[in-house]
PDB file of N, CA and C in Angstrom:
ATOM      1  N   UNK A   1       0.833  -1.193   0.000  1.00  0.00           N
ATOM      2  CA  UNK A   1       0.000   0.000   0.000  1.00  0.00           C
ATOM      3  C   UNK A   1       0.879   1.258   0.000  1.00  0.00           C
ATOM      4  N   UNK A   2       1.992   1.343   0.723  1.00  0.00           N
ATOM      5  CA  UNK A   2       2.889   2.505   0.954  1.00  0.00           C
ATOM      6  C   UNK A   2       3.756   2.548  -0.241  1.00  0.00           C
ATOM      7  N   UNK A   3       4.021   1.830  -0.909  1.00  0.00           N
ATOM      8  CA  UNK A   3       4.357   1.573  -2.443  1.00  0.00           C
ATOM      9  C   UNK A   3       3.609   2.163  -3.572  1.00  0.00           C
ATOM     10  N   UNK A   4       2.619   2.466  -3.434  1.00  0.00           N
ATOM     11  CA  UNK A   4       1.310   2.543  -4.106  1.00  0.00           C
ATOM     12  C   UNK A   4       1.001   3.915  -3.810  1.00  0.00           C
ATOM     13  N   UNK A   5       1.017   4.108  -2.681  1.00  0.00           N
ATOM     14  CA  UNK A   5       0.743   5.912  -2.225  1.00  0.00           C
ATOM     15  C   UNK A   5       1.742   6.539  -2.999  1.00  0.00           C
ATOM     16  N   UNK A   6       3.027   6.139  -2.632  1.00  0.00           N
ATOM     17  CA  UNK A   6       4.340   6.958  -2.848  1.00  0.00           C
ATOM     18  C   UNK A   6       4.613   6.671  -4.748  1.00  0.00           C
ATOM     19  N   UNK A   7       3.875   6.098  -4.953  1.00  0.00           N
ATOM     20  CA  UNK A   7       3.924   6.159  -6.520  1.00  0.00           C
ATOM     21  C   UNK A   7       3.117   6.994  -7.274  1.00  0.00           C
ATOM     22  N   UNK A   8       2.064   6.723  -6.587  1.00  0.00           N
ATOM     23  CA  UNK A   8       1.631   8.051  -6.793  1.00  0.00           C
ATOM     24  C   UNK A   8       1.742   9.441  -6.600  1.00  0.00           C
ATOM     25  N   UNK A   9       2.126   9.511  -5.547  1.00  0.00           N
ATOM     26  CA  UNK A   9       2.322  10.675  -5.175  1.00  0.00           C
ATOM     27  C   UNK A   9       3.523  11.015  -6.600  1.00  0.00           C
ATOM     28  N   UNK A  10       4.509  10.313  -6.561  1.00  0.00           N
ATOM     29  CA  UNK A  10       5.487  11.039  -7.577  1.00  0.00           C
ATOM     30  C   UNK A  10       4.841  11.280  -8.330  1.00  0.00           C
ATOM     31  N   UNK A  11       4.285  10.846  -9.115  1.00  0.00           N
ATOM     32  CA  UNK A  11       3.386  10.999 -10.654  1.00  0.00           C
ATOM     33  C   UNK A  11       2.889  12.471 -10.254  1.00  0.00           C
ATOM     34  N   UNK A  12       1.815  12.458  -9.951  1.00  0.00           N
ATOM     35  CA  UNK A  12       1.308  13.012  -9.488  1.00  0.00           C
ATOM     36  C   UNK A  12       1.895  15.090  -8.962  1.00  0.00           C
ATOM     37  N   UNK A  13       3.591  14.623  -8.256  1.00  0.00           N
ATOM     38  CA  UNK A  13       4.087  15.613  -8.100  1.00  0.00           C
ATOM     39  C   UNK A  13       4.875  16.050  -9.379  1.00  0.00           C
ATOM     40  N   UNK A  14       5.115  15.282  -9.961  1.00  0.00           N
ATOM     41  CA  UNK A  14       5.874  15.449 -11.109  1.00  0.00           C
ATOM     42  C   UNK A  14       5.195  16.030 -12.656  1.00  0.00           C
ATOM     43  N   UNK A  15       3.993  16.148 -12.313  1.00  0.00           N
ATOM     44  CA  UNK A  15       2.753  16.834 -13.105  1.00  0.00           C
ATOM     45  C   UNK A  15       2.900  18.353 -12.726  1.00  0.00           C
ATOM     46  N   UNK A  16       3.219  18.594 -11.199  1.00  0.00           N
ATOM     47  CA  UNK A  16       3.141  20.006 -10.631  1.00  0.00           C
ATOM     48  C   UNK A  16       3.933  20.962 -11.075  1.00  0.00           C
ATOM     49  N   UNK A  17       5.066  20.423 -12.119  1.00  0.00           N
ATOM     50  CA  UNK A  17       6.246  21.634 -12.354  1.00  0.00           C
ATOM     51  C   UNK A  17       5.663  22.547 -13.646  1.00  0.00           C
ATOM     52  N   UNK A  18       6.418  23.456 -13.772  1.00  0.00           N
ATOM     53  CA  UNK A  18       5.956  24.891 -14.131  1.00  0.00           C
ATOM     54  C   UNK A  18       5.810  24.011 -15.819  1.00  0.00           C
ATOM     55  N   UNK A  19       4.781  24.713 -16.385  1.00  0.00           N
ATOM     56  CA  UNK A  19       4.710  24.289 -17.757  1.00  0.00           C
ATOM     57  C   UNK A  19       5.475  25.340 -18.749  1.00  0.00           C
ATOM     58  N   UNK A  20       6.372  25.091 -19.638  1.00  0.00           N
ATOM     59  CA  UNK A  20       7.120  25.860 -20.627  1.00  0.00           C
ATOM     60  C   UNK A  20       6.599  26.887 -21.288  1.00  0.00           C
ATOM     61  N   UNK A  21       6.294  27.922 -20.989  1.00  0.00           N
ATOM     62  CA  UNK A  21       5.646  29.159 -21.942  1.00  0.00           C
ATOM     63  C   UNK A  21       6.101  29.710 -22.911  1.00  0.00           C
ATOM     64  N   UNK A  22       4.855  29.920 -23.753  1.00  0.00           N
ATOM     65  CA  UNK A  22       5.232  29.772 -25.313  1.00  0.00           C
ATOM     66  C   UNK A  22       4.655  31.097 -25.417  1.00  0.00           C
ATOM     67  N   UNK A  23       5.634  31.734 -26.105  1.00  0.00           N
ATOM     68  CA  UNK A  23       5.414  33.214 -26.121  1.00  0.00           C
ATOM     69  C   UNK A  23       5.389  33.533 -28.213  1.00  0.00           C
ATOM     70  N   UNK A  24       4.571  34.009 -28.776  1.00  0.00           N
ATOM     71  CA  UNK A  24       4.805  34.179 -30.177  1.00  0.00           C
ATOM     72  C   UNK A  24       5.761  35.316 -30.230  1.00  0.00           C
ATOM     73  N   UNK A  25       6.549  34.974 -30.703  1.00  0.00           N
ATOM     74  CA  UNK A  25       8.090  35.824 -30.837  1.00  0.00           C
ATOM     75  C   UNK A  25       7.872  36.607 -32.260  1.00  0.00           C
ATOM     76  N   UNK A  26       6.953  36.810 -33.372  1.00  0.00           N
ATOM     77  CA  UNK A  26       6.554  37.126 -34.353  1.00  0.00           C
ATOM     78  C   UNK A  26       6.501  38.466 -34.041  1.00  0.00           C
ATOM     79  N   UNK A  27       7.058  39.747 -34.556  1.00  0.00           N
ATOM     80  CA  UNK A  27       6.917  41.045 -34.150  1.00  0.00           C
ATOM     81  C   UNK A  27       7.300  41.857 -32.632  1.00  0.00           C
ATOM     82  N   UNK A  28       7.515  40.301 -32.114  1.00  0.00           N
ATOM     83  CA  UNK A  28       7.691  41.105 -30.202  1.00  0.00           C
ATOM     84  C   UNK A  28       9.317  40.946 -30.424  1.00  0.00           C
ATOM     85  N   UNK A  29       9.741  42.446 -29.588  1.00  0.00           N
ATOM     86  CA  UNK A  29      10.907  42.486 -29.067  1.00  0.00           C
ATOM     87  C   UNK A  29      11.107  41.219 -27.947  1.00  0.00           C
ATOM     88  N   UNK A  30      12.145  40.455 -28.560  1.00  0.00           N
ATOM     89  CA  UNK A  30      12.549  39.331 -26.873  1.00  0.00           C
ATOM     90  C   UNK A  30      13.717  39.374 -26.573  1.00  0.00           C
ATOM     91  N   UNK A  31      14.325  41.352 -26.617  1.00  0.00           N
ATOM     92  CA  UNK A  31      15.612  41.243 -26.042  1.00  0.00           C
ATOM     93  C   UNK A  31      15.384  41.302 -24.200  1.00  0.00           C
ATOM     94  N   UNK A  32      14.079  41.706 -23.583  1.00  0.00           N
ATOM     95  CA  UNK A  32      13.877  41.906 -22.236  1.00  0.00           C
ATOM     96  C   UNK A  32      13.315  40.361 -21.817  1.00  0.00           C
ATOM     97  N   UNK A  33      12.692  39.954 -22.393  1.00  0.00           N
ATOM     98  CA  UNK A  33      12.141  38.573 -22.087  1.00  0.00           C
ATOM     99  C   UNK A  33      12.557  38.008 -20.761  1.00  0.00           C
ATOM    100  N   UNK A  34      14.364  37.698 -20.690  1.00  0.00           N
ATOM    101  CA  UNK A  34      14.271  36.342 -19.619  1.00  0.00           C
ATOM    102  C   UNK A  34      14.454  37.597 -18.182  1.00  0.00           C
ATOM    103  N   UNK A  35      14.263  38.746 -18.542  1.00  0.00           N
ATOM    104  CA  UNK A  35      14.659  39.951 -17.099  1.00  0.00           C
ATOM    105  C   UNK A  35      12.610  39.707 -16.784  1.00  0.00           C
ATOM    106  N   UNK A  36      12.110  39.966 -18.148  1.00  0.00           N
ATOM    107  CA  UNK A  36      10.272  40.230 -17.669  1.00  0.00           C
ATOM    108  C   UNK A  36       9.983  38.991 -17.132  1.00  0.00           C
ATOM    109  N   UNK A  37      10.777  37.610 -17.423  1.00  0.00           N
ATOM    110  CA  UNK A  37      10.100  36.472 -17.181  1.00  0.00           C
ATOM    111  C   UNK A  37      10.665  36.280 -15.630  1.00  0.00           C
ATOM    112  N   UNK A  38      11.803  36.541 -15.350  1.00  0.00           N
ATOM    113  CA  UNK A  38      12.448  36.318 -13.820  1.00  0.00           C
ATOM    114  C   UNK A  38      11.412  37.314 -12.806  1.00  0.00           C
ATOM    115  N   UNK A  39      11.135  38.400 -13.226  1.00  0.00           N
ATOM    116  CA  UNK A  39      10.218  39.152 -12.561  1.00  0.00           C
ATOM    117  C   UNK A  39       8.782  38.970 -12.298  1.00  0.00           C
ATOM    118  N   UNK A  40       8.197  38.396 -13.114  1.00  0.00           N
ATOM    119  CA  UNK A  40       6.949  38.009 -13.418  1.00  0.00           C
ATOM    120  C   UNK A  40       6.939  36.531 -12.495  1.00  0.00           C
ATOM    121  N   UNK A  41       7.929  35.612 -12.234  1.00  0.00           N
ATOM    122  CA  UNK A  41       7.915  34.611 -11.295  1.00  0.00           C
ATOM    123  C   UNK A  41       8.334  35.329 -10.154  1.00  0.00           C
ATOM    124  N   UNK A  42       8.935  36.267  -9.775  1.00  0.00           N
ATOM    125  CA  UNK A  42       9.132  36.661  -8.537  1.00  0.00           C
ATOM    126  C   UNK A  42       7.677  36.850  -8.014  1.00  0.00           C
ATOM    127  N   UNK A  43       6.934  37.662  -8.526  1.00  0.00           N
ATOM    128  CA  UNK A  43       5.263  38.075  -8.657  1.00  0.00           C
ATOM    129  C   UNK A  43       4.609  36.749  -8.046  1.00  0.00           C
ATOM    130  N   UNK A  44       4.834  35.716  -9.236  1.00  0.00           N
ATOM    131  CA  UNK A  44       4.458  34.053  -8.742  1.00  0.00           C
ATOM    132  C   UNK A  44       4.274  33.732  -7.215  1.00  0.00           C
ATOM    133  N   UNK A  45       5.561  34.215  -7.056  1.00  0.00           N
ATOM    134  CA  UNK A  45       5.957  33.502  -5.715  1.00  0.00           C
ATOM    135  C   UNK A  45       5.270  33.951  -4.394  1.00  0.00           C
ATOM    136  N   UNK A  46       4.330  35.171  -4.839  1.00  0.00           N
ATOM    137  CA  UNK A  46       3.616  35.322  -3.811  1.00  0.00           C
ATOM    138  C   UNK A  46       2.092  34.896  -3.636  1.00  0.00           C
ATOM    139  N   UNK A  47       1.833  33.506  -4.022  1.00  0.00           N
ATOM    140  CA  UNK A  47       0.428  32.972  -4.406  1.00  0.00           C
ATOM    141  C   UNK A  47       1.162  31.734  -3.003  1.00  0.00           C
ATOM    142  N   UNK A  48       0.099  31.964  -2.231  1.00  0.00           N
ATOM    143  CA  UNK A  48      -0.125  31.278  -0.951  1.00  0.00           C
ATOM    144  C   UNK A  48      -0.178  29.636  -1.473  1.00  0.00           C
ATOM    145  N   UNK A  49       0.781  28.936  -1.150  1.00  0.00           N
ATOM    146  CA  UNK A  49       0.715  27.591  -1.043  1.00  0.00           C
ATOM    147  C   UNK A  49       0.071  26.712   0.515  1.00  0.00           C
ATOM    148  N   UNK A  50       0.611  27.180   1.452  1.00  0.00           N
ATOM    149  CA  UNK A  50       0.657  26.706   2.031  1.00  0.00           C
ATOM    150  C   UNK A  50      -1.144  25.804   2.648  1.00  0.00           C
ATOM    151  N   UNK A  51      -1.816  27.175   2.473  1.00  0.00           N
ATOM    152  CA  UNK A  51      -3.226  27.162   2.677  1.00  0.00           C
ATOM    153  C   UNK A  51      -4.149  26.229   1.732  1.00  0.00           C
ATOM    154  N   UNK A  52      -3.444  26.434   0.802  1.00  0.00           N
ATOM    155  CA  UNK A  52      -4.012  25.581  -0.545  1.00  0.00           C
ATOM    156  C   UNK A  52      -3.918  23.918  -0.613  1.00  0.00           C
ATOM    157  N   UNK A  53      -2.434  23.377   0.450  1.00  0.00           N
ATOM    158  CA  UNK A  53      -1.984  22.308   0.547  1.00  0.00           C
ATOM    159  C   UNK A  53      -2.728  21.496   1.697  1.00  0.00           C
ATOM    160  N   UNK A  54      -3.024  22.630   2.901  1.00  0.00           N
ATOM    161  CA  UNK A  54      -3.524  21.977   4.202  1.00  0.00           C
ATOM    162  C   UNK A  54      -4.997  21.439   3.751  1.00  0.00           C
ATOM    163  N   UNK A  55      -5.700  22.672   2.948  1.00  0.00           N
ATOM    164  CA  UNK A  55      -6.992  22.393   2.777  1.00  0.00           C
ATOM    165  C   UNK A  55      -6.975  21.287   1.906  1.00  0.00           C
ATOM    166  N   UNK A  56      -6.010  20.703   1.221  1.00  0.00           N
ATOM    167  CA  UNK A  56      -6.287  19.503   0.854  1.00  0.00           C
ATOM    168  C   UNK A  56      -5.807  18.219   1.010  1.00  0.00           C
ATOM    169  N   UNK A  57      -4.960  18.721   1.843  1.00  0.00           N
ATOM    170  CA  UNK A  57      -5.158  17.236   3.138  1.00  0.00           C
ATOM    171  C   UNK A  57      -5.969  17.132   4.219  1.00  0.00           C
ATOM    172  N   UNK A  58      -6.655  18.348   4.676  1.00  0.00           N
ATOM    173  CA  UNK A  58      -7.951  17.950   5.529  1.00  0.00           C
ATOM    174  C   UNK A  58      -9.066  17.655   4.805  1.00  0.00           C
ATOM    175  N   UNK A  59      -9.118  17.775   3.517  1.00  0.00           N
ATOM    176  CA  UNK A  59     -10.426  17.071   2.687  1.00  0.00           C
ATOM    177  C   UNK A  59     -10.045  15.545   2.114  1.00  0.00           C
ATOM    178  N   UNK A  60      -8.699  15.400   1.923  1.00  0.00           N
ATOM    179  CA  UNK A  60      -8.239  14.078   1.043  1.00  0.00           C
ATOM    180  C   UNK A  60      -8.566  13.283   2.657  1.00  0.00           C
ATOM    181  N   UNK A  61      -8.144  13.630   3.795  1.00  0.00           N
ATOM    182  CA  UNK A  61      -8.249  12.455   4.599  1.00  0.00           C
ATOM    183  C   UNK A  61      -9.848  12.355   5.312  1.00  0.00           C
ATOM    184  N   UNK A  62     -10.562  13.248   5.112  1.00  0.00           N
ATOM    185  CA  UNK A  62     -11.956  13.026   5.790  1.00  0.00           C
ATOM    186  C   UNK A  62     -12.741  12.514   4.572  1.00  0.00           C
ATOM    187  N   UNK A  63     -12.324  12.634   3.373  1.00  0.00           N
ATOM    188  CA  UNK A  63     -12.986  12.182   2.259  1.00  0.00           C
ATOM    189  C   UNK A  63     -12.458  10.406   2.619  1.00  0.00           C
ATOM    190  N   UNK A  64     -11.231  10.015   2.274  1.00  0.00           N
ATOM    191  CA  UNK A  64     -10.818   9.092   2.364  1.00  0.00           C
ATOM    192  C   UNK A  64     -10.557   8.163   4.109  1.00  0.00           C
ATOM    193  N   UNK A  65     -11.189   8.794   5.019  1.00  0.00           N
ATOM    194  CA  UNK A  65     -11.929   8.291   6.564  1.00  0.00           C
ATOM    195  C   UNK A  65     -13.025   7.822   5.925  1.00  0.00           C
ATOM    196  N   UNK A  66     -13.969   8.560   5.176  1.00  0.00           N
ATOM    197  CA  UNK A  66     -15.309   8.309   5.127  1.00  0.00           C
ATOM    198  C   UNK A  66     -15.492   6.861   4.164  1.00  0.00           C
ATOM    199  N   UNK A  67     -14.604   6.807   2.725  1.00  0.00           N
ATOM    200  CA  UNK A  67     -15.294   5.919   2.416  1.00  0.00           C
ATOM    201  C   UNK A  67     -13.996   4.166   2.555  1.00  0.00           C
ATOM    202  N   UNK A  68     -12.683   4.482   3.496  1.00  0.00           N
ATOM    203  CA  UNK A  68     -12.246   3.410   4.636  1.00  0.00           C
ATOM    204  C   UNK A  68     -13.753   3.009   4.941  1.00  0.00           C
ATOM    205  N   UNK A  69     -14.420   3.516   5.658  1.00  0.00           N
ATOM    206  CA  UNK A  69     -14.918   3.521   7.005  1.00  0.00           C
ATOM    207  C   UNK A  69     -16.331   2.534   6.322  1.00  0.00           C
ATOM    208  N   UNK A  70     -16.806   2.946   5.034  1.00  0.00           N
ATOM    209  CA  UNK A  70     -17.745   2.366   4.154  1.00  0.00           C
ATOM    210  C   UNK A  70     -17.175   1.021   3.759  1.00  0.00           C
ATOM    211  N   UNK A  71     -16.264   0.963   3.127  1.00  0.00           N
ATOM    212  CA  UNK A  71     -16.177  -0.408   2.625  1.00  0.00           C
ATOM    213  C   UNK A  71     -14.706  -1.160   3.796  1.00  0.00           C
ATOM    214  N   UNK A  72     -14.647  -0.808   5.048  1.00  0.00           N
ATOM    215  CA  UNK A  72     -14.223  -1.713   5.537  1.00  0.00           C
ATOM    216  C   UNK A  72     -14.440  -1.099   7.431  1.00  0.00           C
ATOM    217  N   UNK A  73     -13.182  -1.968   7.961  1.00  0.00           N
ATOM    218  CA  UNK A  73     -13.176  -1.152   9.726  1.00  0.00           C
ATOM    219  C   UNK A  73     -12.324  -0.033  10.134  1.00  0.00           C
ATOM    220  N   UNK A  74     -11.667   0.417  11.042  1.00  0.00           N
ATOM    221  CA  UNK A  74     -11.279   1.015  11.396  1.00  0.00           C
ATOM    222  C   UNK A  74     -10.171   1.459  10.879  1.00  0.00           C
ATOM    223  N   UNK A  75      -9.419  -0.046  10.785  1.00  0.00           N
ATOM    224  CA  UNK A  75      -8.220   0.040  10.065  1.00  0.00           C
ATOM    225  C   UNK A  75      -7.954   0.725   9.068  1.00  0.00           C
ATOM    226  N   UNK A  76      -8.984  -0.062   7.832  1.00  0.00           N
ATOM    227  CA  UNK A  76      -9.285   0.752   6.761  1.00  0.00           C
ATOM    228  C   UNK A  76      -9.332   1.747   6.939  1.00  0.00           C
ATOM    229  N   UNK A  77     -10.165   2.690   7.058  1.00  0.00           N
ATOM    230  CA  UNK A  77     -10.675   3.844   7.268  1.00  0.00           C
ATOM    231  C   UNK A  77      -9.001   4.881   8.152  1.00  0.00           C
ATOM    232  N   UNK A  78      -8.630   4.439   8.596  1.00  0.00           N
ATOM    233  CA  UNK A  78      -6.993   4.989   8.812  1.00  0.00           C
ATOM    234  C   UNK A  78      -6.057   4.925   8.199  1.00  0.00           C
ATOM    235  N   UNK A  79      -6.262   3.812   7.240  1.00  0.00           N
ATOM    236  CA  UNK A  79      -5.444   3.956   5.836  1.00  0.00           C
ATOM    237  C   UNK A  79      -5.527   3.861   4.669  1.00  0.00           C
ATOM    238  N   UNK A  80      -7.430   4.858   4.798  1.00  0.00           N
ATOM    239  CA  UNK A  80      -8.074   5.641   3.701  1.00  0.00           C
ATOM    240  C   UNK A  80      -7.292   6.569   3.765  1.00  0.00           C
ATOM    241  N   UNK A  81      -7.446   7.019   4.825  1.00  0.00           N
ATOM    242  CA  UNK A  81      -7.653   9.189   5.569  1.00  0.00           C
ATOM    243  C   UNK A  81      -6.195   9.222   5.337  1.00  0.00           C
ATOM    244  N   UNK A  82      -5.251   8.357   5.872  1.00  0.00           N
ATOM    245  CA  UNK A  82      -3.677   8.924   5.076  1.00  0.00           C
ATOM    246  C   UNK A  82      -3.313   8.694   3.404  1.00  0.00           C
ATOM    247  N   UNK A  83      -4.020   7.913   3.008  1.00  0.00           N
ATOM    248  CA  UNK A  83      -3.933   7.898   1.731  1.00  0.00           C
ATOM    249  C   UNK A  83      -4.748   9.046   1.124  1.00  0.00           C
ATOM    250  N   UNK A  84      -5.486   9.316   1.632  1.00  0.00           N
ATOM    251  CA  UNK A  84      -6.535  10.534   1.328  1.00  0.00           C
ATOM    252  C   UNK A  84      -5.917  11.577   1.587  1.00  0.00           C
ATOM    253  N   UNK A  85      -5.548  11.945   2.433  1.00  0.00           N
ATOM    254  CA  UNK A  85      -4.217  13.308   2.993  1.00  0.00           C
ATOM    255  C   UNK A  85      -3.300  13.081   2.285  1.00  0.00           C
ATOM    256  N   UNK A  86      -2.763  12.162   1.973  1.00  0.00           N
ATOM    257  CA  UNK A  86      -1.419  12.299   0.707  1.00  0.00           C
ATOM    258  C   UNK A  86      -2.151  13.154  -0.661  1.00  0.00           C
ATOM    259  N   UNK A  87      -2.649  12.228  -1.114  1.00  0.00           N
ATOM    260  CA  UNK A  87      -3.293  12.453  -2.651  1.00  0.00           C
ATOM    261  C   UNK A  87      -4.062  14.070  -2.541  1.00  0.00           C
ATOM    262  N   UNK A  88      -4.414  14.947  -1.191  1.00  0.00           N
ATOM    263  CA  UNK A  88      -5.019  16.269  -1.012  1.00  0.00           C
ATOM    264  C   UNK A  88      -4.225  16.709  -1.084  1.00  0.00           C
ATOM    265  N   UNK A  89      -3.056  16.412  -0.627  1.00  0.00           N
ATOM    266  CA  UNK A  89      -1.672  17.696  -0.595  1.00  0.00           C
ATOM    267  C   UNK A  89      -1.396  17.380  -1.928  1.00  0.00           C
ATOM    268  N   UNK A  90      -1.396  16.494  -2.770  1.00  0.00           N
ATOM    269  CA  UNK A  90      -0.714  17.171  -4.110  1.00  0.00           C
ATOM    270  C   UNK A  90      -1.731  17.287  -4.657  1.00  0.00           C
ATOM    271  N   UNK A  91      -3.443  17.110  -4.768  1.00  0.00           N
ATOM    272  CA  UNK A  91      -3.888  18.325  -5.042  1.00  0.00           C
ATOM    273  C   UNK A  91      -4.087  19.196  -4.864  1.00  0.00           C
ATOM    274  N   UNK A  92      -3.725  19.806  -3.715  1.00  0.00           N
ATOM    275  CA  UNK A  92      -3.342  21.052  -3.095  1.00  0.00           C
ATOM    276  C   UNK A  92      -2.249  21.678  -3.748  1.00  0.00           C
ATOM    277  N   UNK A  93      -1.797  21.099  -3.619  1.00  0.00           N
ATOM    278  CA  UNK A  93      -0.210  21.587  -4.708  1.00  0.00           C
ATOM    279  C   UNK A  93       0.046  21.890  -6.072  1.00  0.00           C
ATOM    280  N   UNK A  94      -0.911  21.515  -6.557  1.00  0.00           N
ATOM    281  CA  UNK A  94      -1.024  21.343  -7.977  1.00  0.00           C
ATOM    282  C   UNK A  94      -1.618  22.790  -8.443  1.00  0.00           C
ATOM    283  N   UNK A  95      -2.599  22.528  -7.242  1.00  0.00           N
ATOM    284  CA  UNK A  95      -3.640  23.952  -7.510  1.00  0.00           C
ATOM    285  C   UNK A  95      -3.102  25.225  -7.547  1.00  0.00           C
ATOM    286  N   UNK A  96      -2.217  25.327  -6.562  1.00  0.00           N
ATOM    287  CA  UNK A  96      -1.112  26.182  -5.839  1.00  0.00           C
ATOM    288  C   UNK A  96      -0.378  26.423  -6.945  1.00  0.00           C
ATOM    289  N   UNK A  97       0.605  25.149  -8.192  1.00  0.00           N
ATOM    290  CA  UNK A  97       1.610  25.809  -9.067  1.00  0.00           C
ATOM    291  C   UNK A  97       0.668  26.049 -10.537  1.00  0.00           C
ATOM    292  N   UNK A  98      -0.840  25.242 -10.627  1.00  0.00           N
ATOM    293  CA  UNK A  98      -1.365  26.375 -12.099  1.00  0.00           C
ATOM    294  C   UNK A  98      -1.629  27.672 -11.214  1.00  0.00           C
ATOM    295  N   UNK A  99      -2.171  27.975 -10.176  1.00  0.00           N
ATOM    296  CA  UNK A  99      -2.420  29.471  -9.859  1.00  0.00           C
ATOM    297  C   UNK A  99      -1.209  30.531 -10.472  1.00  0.00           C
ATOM    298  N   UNK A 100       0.399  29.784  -9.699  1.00  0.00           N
ATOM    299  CA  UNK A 100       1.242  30.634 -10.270  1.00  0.00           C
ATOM    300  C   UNK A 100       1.578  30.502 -11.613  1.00  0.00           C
ATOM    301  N   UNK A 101       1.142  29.535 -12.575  1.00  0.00           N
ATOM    302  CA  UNK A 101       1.340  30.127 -13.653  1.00  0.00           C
ATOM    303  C   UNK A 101       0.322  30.723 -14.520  1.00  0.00           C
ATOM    304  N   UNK A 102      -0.650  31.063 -13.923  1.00  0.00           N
ATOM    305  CA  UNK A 102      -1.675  31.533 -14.433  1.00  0.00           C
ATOM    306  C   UNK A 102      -1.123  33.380 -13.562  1.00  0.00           C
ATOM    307  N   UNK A 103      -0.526  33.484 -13.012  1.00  0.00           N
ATOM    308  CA  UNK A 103      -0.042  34.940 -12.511  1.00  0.00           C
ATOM    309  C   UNK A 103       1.135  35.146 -13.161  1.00  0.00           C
ATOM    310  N   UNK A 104       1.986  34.175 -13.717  1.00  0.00           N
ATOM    311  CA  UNK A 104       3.177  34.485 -14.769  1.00  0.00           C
ATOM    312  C   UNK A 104       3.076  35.076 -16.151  1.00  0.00           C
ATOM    313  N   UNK A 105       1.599  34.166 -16.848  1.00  0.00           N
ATOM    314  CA  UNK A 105       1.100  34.072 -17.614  1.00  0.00           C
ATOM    315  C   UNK A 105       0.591  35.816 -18.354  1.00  0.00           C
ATOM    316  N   UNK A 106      -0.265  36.096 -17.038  1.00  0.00           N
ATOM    317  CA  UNK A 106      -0.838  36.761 -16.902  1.00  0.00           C
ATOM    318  C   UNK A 106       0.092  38.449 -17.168  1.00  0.00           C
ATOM    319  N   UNK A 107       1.135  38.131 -16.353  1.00  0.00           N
ATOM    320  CA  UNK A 107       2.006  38.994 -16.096  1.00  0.00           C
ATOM    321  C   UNK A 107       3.042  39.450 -17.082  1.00  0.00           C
ATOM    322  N   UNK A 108       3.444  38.273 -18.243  1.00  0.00           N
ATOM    323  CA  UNK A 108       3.889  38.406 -19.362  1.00  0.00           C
ATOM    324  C   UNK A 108       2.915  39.219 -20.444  1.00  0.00           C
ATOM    325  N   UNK A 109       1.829  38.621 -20.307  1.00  0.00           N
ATOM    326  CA  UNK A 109       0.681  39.460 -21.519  1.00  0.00           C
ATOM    327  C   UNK A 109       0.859  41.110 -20.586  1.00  0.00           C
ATOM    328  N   UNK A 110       0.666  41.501 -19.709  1.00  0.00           N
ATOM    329  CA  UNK A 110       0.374  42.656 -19.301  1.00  0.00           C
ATOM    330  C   UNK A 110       1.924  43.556 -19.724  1.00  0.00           C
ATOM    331  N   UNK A 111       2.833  42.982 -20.165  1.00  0.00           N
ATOM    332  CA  UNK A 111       3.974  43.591 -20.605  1.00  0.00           C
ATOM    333  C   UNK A 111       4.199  43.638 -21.858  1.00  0.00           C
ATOM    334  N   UNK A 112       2.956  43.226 -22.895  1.00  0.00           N
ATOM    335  CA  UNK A 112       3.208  42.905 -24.153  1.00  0.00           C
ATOM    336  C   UNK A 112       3.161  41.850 -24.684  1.00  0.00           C
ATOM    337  N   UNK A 113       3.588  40.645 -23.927  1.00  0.00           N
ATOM    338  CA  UNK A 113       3.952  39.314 -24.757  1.00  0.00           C
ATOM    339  C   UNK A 113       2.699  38.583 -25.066  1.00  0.00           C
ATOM    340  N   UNK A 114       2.416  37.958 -26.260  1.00  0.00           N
ATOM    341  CA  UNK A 114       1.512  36.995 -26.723  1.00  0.00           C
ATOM    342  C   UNK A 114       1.832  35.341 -26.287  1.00  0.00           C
ATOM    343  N   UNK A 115       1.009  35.312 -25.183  1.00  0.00           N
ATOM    344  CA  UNK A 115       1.424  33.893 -24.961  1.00  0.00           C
ATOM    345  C   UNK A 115       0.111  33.201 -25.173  1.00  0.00           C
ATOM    346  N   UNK A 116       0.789  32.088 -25.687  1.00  0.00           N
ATOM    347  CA  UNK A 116      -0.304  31.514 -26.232  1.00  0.00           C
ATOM    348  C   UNK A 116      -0.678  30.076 -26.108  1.00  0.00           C
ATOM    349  N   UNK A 117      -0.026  29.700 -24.685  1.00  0.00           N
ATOM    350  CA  UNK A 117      -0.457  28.580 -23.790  1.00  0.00           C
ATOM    351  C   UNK A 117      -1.253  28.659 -22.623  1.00  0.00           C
TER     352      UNK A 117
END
């Protein structure tokens, strides 16, 4: 089972990294680019993770208490709710790194750039 969590979980975390932005370079100046793009993640970096992660390990493990608790005993149901608290924090996490690139994103167009991912 702990084989199985933690395999997932990688997958899973390994989905979370920043996706490559594709900027149409057709007519745009991209001599400022990697100064607007370092700045525009500094910006990123202020999108609250932490809150985003808890709230979804207190839903992954009361979700995953509840249906332990349905299809078996106690046991189960205790190693729903940690399997359920794993799998919330990286959707917690997940949520947490599209937010910041949806503020990178965001932050590049507001300087000009056509991005078009």
């Amino acid at each position: 089972m702990k084989s199985l969590v933690l395999s997932i979980t990688i997958m899973l975390l390994s989905g979370c990294a920043s996706q490559r932005i594709i900027i149409d370079e057709d007519g745009t100046d991209m001599s400022n680019y990697p100064s607007d793009l370092a700045d525009c993640r500094v910006y990123a970096e202020q999108v609250p993770t932490g809150t985003q992660v808890a709230q979804g390990v207190v839903g992954g493990a009361v979700l995953g208490g509840i249906l332990g608790a349905i299809v078996g005993d106690s046991s189960t149901a205790s190693k729903a709710a940690g399997a359920g608290s794993v799998t919330g924090a990286v959707g917690g996490g997940s949520k947490a790194g599209n937010e910041k690139d949806r503020v990178v994103k965001n932050c590049l167009r507001n300087r000009g750039y056509q991005v078009l991912n």
